[in-house]
Every structure is written in structure tokens, then in C-alpha cells.
C-alpha atoms as a PDB file:
ATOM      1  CA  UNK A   1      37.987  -2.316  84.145  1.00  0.00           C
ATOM      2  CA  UNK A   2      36.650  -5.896  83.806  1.00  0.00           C
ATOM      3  CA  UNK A   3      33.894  -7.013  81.086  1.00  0.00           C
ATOM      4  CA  UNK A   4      31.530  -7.281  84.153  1.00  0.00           C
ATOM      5  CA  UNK A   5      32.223  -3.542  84.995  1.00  0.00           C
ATOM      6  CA  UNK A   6      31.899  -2.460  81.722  1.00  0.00           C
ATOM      7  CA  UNK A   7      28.523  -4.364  81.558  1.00  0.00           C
ATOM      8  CA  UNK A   8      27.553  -2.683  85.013  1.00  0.00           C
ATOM      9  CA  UNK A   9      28.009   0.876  83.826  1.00  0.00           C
ATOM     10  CA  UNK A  10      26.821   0.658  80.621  1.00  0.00           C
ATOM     11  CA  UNK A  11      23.640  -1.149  81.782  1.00  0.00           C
ATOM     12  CA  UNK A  12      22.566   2.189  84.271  1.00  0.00           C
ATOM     13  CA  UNK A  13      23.892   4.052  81.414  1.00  0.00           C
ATOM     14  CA  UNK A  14      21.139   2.664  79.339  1.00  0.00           C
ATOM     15  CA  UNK A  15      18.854   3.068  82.178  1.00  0.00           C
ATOM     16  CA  UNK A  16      19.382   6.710  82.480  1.00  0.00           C
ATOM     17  CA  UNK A  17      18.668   7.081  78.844  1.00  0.00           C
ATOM     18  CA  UNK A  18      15.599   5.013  78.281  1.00  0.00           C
ATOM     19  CA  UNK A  19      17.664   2.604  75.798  1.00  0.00           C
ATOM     20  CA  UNK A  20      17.936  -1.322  75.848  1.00  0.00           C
ATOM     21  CA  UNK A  21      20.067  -2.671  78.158  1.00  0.00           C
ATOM     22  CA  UNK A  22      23.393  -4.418  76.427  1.00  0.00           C
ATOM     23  CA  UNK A  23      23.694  -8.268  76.151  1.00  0.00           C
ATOM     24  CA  UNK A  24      25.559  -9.635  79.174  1.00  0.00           C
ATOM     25  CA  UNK A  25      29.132 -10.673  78.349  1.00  0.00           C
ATOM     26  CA  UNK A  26      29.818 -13.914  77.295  1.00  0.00           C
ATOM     27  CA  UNK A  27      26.348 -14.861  75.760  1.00  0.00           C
ATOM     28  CA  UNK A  28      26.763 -14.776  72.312  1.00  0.00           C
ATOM     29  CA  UNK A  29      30.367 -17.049  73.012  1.00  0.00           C
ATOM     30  CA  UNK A  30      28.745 -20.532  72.298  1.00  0.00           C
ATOM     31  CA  UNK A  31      27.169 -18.529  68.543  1.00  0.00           C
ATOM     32  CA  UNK A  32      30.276 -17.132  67.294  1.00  0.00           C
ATOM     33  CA  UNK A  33      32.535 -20.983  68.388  1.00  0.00           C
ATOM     34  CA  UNK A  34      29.588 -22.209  66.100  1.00  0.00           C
ATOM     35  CA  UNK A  35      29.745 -20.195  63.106  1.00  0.00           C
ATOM     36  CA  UNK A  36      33.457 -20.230  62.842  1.00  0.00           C
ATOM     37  CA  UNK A  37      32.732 -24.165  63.384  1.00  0.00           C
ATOM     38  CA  UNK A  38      30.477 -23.856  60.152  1.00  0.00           C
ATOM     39  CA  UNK A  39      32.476 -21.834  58.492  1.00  0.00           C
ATOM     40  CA  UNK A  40      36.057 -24.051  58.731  1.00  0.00           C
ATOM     41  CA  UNK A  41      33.610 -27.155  57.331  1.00  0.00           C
ATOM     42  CA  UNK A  42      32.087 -25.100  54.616  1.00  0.00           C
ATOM     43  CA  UNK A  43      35.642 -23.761  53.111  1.00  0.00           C
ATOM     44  CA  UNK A  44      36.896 -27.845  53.556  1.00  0.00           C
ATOM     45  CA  UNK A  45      33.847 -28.838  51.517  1.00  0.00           C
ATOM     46  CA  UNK A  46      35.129 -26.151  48.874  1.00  0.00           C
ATOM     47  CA  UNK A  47      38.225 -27.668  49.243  1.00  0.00           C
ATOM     48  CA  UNK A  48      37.354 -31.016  48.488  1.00  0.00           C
ATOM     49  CA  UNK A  49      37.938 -32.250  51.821  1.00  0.00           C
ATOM     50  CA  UNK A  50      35.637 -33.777  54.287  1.00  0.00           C
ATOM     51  CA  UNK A  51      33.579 -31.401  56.172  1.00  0.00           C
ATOM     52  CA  UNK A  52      34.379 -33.100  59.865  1.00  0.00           C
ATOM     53  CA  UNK A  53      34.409 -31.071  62.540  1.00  0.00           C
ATOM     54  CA  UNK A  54      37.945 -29.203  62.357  1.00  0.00           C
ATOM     55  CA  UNK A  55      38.999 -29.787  66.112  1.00  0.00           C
ATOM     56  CA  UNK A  56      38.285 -33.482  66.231  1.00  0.00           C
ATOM     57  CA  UNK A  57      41.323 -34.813  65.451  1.00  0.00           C
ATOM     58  CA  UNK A  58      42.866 -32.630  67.867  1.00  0.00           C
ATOM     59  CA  UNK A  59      40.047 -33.726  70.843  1.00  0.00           C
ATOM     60  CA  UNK A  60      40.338 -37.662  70.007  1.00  0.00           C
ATOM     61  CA  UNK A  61      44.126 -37.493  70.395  1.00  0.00           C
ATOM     62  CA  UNK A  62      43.725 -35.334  73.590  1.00  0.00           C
ATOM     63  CA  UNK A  63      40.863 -37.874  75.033  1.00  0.00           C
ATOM     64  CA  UNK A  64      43.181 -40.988  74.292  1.00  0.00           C
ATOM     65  CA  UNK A  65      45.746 -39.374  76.346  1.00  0.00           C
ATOM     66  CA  UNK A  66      43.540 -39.264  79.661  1.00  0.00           C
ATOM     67  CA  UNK A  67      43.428 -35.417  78.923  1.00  0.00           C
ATOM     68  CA  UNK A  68      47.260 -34.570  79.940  1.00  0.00           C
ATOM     69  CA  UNK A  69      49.182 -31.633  78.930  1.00  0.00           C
END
């Protein structure tokens, strides 16, 4: 069963019982890439080093590279 079925039937499920429907999958995605952004700059500024985002490096060298594989 997909995440979109599992939505499906636990949405009428709700329905039937008089309960709040569930979040739609994928919404909270962008939140959670966030925090775990915030969190890998908070332990670096523990660390002593500098709090830059921790995929940078990673997306400069990539964008340099005309985005190949």
C-alpha cells in the first residue's frame, strides 16, 4: 500500500469516527530537512566549528560541475 493509500483510508477512517483528518504525506518534509539543518550547525558551533550550512560544500562542488553524476 502506498503513503497516498494509507492517507486515503485513514482519512474516511477519521471520517467515520468524528476525529481530525491526518496531515497529508509529505507536508511536514521541508520542517524536519530544517531542523536536522539546525541541528548539524548547532552541534558544529559546540564543536568549535563554523556553523555553515552542512551540505554546502557538497552543493558548490556539485554546481561547479554543471550538476553531473
Amino acid at each position: 500500500m502506498t503513503a497516498i493509500e494509507q492517507y486515503l483510508v485513514d482519512t474516511y477512517r477519521a471520517a467515520q469516527h468524528g476525529t481530525p483528518p491526518p496531515p497529508p504525506p509529505g507536508r511536514d518534509d521541508l520542517a524536519a530537512l530544517r531542523a536536522l539543518r539546525t541541528e548539524a550547525q548547532f552541534t558544529a558551533v559546540l564543536d568549535g566549528r563554523p556553523a555553515t550550512h552542512p551540505w554546502l560544500h557538497a552543493l558548490t562542488r556539485r554546481l561547479h560541475r554543471g550538476g553531473a553524476c
